[in-house]
N, C-alpha and C. Protein backbone atom coordinates (compact mmCIF):
# COMPACT_ATOMS: atom_id res chain seq x y z
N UNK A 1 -67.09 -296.16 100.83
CA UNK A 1 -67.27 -294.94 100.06
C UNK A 1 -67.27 -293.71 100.97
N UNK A 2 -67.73 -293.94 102.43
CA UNK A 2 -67.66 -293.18 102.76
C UNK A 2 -66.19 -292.21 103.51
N UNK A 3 -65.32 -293.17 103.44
CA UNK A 3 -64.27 -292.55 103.75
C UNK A 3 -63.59 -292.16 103.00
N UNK A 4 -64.20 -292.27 101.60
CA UNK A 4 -63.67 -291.13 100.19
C UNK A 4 -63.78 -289.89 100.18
N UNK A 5 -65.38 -289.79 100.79
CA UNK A 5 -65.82 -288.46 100.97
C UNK A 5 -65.53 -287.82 101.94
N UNK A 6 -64.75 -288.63 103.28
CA UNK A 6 -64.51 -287.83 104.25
C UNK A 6 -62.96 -287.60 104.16
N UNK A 7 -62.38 -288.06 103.40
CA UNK A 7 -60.93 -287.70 102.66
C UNK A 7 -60.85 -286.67 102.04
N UNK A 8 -62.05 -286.81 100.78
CA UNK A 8 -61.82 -285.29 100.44
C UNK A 8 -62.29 -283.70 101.29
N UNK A 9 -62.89 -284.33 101.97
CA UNK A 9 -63.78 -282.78 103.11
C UNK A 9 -62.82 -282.53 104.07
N UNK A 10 -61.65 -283.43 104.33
CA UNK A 10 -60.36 -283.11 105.39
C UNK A 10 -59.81 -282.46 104.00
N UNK A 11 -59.09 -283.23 102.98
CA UNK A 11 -58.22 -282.64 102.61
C UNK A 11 -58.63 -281.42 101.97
N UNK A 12 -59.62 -281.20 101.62
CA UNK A 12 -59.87 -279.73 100.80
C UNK A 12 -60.25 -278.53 102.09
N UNK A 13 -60.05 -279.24 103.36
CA UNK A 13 -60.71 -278.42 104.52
C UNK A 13 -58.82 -278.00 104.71
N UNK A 14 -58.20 -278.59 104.61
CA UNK A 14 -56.63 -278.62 104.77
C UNK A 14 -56.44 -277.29 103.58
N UNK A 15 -56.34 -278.05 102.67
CA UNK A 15 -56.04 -277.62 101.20
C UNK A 15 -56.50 -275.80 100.97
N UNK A 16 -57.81 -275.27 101.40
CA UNK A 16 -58.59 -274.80 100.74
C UNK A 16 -58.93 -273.69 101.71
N UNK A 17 -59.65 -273.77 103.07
CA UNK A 17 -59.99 -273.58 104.25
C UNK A 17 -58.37 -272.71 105.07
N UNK A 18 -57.52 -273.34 105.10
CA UNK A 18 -56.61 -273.15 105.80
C UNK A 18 -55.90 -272.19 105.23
N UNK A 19 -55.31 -272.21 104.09
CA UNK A 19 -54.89 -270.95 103.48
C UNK A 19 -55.45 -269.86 103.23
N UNK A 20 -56.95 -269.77 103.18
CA UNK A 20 -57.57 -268.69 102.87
C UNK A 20 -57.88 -267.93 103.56
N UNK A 21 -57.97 -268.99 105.21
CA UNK A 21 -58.04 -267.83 106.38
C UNK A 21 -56.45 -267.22 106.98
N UNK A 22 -55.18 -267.90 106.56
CA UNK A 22 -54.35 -267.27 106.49
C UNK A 22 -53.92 -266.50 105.78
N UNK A 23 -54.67 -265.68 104.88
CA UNK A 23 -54.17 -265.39 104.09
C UNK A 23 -54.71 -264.04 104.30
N UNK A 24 -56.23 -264.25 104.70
CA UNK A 24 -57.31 -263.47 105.18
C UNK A 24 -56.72 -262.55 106.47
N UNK A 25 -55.71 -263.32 107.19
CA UNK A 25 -55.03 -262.85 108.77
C UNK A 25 -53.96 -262.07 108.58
N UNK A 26 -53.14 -261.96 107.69
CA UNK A 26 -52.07 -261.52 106.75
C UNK A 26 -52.09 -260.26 106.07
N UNK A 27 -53.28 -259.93 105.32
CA UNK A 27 -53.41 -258.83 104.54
C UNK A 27 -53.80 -257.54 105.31
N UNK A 28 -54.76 -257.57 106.51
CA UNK A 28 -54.40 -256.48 107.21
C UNK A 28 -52.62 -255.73 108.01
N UNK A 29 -52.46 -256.75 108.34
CA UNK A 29 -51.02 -255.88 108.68
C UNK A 29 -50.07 -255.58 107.44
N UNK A 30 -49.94 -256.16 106.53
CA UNK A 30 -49.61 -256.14 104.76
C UNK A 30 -49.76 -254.98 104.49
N UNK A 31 -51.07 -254.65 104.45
CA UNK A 31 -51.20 -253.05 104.16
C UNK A 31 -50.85 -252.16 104.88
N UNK A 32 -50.79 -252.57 106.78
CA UNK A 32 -50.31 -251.56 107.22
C UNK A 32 -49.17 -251.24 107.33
N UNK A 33 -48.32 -252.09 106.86
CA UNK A 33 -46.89 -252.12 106.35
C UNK A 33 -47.10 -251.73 105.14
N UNK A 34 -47.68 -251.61 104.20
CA UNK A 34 -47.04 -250.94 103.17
C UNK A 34 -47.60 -249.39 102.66
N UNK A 35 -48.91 -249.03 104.05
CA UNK A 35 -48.89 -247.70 103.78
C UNK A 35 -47.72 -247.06 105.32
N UNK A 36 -47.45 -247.43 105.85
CA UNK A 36 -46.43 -247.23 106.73
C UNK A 36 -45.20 -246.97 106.17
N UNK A 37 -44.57 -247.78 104.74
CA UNK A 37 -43.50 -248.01 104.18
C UNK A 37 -43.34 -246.87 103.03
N UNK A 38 -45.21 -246.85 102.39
CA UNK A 38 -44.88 -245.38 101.56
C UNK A 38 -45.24 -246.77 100.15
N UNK A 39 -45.33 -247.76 100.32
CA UNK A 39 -45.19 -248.80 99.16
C UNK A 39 -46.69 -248.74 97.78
N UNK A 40 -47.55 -248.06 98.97
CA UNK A 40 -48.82 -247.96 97.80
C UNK A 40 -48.72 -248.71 96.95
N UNK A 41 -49.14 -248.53 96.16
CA UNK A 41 -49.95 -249.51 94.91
C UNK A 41 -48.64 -250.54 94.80
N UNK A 42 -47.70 -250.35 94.90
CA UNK A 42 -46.51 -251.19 94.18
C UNK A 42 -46.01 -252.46 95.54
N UNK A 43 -47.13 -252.64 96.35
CA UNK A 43 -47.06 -253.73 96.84
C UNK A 43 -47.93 -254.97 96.54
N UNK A 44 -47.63 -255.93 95.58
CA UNK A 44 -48.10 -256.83 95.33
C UNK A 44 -47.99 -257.96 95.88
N UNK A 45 -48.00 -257.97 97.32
CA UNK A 45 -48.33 -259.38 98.42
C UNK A 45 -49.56 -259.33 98.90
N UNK A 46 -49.82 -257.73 99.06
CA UNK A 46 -51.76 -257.69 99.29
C UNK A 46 -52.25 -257.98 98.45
N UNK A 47 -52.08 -257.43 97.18
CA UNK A 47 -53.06 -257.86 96.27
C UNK A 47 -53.11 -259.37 95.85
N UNK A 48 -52.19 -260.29 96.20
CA UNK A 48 -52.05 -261.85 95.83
C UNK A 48 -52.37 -262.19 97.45
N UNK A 49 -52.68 -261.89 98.58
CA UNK A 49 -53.16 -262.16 98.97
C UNK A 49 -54.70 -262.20 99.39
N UNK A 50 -55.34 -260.88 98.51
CA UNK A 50 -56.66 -260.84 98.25
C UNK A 50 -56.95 -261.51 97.49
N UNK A 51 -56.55 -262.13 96.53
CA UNK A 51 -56.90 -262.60 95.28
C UNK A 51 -56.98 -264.35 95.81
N UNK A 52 -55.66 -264.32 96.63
CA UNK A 52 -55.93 -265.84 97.13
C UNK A 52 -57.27 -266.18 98.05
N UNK A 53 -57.56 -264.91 98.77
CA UNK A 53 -58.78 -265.09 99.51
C UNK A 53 -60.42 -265.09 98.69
N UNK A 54 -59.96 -264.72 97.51
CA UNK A 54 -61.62 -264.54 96.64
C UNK A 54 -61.52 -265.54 96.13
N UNK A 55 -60.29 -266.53 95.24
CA UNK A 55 -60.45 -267.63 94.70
C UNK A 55 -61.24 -268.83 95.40
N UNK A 56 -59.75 -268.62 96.79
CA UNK A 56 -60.25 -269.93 97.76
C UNK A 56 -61.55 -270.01 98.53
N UNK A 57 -62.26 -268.46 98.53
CA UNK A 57 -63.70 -268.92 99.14
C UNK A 57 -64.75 -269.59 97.94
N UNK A 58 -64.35 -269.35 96.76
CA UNK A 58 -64.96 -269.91 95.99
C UNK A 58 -64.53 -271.24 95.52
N UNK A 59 -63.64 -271.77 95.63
CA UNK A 59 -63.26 -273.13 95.78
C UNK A 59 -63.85 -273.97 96.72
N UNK A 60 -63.34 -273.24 97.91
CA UNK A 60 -64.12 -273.77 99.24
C UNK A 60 -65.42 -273.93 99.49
N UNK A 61 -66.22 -273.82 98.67
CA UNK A 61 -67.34 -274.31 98.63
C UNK A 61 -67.56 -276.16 98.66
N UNK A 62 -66.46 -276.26 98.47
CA UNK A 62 -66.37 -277.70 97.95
C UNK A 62 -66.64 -278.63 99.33
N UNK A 63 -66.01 -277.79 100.39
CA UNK A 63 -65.28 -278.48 101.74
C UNK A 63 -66.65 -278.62 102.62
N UNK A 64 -67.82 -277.70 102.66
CA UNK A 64 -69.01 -278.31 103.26
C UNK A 64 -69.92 -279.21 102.40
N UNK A 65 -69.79 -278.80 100.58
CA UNK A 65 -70.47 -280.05 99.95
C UNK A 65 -70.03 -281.36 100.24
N UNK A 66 -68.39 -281.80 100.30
CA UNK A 66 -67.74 -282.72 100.70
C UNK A 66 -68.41 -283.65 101.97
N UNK A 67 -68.51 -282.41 102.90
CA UNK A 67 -68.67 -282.94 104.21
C UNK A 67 -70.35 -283.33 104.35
N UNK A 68 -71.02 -282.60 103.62
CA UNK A 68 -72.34 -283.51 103.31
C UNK A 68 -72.92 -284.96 102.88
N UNK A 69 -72.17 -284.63 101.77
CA UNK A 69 -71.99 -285.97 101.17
C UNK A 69 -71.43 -287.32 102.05
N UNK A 70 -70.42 -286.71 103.08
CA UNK A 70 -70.24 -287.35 103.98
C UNK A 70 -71.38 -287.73 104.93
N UNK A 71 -71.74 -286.82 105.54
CA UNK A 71 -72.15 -286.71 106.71
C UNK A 71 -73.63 -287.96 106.10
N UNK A 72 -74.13 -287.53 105.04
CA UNK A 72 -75.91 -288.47 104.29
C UNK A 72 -74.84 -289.63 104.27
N UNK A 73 -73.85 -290.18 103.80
CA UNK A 73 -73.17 -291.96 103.96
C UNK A 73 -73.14 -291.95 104.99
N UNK A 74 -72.53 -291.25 106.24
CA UNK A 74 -73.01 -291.96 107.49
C UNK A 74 -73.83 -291.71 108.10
N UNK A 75 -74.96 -291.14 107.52
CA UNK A 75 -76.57 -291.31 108.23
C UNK A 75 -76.35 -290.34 110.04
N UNK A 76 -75.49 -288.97 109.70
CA UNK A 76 -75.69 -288.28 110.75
C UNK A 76 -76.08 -286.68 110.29
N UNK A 77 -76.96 -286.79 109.69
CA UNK A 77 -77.06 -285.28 108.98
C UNK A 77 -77.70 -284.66 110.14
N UNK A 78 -78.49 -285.55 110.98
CA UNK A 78 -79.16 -285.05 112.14
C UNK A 78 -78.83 -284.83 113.56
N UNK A 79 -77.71 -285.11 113.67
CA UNK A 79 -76.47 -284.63 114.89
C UNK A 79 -76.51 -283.46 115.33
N UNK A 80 -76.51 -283.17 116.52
CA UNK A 80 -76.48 -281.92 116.64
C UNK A 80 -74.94 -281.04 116.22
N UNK A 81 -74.09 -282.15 116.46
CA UNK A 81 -72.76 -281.34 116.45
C UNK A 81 -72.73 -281.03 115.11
N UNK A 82 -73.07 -281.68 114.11
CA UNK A 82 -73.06 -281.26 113.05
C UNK A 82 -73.66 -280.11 112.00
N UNK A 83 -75.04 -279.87 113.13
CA UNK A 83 -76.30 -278.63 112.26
C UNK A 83 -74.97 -277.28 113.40
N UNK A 84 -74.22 -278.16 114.37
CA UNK A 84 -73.93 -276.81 114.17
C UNK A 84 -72.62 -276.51 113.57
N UNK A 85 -72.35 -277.36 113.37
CA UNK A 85 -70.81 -276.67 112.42
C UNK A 85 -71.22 -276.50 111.13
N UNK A 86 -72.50 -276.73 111.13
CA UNK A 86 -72.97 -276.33 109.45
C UNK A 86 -73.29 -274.97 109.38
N UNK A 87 -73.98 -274.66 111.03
CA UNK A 87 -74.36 -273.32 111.10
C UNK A 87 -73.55 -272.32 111.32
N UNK A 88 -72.24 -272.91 111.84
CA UNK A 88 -70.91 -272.52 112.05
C UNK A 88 -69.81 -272.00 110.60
N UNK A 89 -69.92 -272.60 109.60
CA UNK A 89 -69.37 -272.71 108.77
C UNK A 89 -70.40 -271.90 107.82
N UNK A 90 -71.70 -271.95 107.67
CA UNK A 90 -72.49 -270.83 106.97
C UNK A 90 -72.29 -269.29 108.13
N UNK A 91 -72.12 -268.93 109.17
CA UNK A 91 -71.66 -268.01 109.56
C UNK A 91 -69.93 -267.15 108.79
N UNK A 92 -69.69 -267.95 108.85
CA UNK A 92 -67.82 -267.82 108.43
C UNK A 92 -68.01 -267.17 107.13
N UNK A 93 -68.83 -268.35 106.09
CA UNK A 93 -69.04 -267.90 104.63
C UNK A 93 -69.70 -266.60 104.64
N UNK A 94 -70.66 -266.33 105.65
CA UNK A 94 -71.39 -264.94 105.28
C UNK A 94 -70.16 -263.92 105.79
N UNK A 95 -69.81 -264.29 107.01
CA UNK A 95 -69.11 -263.11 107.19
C UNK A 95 -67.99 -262.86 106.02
N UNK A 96 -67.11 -263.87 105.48
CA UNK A 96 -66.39 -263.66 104.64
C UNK A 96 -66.94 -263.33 102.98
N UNK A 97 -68.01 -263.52 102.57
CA UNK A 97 -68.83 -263.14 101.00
C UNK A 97 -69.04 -261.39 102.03
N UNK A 98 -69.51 -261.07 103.09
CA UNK A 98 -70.47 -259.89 103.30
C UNK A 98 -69.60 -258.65 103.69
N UNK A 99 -68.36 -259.33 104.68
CA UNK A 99 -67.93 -258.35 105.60
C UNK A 99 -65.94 -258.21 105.03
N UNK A 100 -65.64 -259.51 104.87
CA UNK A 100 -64.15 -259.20 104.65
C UNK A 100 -63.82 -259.52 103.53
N UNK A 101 -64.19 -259.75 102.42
CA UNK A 101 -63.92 -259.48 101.34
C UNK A 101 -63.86 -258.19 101.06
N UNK A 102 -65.63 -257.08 101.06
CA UNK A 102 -65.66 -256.31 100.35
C UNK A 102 -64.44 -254.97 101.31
N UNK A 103 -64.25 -255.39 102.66
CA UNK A 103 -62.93 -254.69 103.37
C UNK A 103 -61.32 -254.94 103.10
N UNK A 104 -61.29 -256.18 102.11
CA UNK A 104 -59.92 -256.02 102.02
C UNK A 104 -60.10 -255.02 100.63
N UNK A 105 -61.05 -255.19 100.04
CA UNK A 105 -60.61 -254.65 98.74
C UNK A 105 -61.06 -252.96 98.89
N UNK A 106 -61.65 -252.53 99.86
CA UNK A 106 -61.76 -251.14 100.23
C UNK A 106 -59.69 -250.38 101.21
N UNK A 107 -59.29 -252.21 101.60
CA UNK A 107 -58.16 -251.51 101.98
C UNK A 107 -57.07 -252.10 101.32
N UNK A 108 -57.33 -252.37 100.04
CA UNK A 108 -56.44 -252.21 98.74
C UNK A 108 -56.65 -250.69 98.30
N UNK A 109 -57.56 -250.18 97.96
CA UNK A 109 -57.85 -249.16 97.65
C UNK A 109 -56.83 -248.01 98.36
N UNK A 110 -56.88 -247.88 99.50
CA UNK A 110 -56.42 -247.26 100.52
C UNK A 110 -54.72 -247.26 100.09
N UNK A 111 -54.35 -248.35 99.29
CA UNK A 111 -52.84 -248.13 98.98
C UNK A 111 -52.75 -247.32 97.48
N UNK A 112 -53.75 -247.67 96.87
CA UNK A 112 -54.12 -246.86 95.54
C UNK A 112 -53.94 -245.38 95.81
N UNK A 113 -55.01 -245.00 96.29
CA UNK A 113 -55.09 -243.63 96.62
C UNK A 113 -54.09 -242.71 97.50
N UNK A 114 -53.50 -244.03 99.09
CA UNK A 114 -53.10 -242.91 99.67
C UNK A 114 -53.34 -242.13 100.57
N UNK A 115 -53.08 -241.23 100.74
CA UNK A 115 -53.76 -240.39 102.21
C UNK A 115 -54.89 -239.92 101.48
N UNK A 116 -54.70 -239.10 100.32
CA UNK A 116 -55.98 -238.73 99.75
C UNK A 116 -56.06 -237.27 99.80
N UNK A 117 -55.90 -236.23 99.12
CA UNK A 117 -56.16 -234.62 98.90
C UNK A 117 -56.98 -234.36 99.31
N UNK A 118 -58.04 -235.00 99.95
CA UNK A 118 -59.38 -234.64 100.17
C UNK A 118 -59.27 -234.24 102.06
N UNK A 119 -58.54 -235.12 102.61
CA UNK A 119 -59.04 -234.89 104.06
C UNK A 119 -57.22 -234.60 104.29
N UNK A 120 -57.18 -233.84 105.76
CA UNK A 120 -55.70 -234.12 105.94
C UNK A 120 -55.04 -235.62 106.32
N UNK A 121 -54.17 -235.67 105.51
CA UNK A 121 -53.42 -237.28 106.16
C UNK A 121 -53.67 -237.48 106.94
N UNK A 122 -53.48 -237.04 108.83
CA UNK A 122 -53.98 -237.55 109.81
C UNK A 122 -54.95 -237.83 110.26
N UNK A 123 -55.83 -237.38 109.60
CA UNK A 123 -57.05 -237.85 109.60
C UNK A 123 -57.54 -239.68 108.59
N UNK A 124 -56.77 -239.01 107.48
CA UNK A 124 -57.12 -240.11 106.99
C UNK A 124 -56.31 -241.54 107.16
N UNK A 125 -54.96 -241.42 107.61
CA UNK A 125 -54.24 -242.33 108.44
C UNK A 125 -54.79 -242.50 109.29
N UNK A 126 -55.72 -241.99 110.54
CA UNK A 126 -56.39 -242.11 111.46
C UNK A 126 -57.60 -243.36 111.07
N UNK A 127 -58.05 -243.18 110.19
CA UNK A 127 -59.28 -243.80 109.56
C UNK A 127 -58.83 -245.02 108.58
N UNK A 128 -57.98 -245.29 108.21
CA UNK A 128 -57.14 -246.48 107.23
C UNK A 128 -56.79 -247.14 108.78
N UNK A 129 -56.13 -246.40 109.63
CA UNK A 129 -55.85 -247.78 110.49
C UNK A 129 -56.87 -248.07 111.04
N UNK A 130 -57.94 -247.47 111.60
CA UNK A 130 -59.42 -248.38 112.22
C UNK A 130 -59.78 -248.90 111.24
N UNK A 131 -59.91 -249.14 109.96
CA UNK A 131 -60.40 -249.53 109.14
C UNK A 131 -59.71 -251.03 108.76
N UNK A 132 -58.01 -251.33 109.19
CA UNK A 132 -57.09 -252.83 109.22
C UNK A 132 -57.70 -252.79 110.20
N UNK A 133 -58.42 -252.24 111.45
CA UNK A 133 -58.30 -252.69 112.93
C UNK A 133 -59.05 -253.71 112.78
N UNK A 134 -60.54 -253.45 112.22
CA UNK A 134 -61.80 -253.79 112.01
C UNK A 134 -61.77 -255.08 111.62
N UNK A 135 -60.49 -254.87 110.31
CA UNK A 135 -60.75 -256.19 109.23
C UNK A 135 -59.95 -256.80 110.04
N UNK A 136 -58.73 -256.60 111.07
CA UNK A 136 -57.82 -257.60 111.53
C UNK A 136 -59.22 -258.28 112.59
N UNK A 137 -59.41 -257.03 112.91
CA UNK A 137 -60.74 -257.87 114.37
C UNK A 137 -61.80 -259.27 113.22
N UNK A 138 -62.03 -258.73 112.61
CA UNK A 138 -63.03 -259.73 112.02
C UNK A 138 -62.62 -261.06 111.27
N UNK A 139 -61.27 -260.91 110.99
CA UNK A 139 -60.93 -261.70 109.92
C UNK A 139 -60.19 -262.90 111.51
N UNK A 140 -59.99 -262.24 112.54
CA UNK A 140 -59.68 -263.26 113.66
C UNK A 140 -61.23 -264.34 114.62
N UNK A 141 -62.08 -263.27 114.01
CA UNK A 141 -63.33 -264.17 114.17
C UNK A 141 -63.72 -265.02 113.29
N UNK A 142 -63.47 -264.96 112.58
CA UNK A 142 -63.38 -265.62 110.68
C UNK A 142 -62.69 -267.03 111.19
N UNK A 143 -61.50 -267.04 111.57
CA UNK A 143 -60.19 -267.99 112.00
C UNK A 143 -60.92 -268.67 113.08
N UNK A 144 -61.72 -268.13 114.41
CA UNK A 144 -62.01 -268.96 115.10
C UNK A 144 -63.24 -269.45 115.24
N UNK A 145 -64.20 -268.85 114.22
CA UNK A 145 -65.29 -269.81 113.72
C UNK A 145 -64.61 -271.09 113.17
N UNK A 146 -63.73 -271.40 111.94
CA UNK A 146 -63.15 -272.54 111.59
C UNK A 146 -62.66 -273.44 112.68
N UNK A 147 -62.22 -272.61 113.67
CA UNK A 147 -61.28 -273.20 114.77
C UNK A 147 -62.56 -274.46 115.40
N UNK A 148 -63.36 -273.38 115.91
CA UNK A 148 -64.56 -273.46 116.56
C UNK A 148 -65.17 -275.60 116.16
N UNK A 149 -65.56 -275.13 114.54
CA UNK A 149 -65.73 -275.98 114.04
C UNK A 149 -64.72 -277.13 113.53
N UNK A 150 -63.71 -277.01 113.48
CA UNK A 150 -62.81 -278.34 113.54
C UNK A 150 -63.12 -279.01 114.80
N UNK A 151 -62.82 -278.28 115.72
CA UNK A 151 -63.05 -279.47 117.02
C UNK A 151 -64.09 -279.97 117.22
N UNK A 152 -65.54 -279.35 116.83
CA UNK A 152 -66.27 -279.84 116.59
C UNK A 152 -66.29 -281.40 115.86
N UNK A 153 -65.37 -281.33 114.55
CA UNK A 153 -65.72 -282.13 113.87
C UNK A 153 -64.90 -283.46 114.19
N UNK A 154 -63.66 -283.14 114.94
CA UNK A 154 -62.72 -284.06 115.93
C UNK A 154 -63.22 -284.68 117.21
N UNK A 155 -64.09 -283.94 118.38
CA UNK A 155 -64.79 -283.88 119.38
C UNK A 155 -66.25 -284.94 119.29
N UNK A 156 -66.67 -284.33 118.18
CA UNK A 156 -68.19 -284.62 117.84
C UNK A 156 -68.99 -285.15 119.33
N UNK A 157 -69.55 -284.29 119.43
CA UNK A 157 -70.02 -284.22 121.25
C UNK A 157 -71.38 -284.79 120.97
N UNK A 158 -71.82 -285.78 121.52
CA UNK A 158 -72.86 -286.75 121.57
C UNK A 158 -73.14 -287.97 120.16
N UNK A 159 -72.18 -287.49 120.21
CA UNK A 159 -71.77 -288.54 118.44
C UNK A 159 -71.99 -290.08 119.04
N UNK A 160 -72.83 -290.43 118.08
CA UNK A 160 -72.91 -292.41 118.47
C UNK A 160 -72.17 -293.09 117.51
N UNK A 161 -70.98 -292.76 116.56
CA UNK A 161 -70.37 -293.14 115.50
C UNK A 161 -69.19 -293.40 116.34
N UNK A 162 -68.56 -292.78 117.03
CA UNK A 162 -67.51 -293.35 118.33
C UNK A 162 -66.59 -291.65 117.65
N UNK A 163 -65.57 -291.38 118.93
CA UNK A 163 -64.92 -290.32 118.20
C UNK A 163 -63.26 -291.11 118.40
């Protein structure tokens, strides 16, 4: 049984996990191509790529319940490698529920609006691109927390289950 559950925590870690942080890696330069291009609102690859990133973190919930369920059948919930890819993988989720979600959809916005009447364009082009910088910077820490934790889960460093 237990290699049911560790079937599904690969494949939905495949499935679920993997696209969402590509997808997550993608939408900053997306936008800066399409306020670069003049494309504003009428680019709909950001917005299906935000949308793929809000679904799949909420799907992805599935991929550490999975791996629980795993981890209690083989009696290693108490591993170290494991409290930390748990702690690893609750890092990722916060940063992605706290920090890059609510930034892609502040730089969706940014194609809505535009430079904006309010400040001069260069200014506010000035401030839209630190603003992809940020989300490209974070959303690559996002990628290598997962990273982080796969090898973990390949590695498993003091593991008595054999690797």
């Amino acid at each position: 049984m237990a290699k049911l559950w560790l079937s599904l925590h690969v494949l939905s870690a495949i499935l679920l996990i993997g696209p969402m942080t590509v997808a997550a890696s993608l939408l900053p330069g997306r936008v800066r191509a399409a306020l670069a291009g003049g494309a504003g609102a009428a680019d709909p690859p950001a917005r299906w790529l935000h949308r793929t990133c809000r679904v799949y973190a909420v799907l992805g919930l599935a991929v550490p319940a999975f791996g629980l369920v795993t981890a209690a059948r083989m009696g290693i919930l108490t591993d170290l490698w494991l409290i930390v890819s748990l702690g690893l993988t609750l890092a990722a989720g916060v940063l992605l529920a706290a920090w890059i979600l609510p930034a892609q959809a502040r730089a969706l916005a940014l194609l809505d609006t535009g430079p904006g009447a309010d400040a001069p364009a260069a200014a506010t082009s000035q401030t839209a691109l630190s603003q992809l910088t940020r989300l490209s910077i974070v959303t690559g820490i996002f990628a290598l927390l997962w990273a982080v934790v796969v090898v973990l889960m390949i590695v498993r460093p003091g593991s008595t289950t054999g690797a």
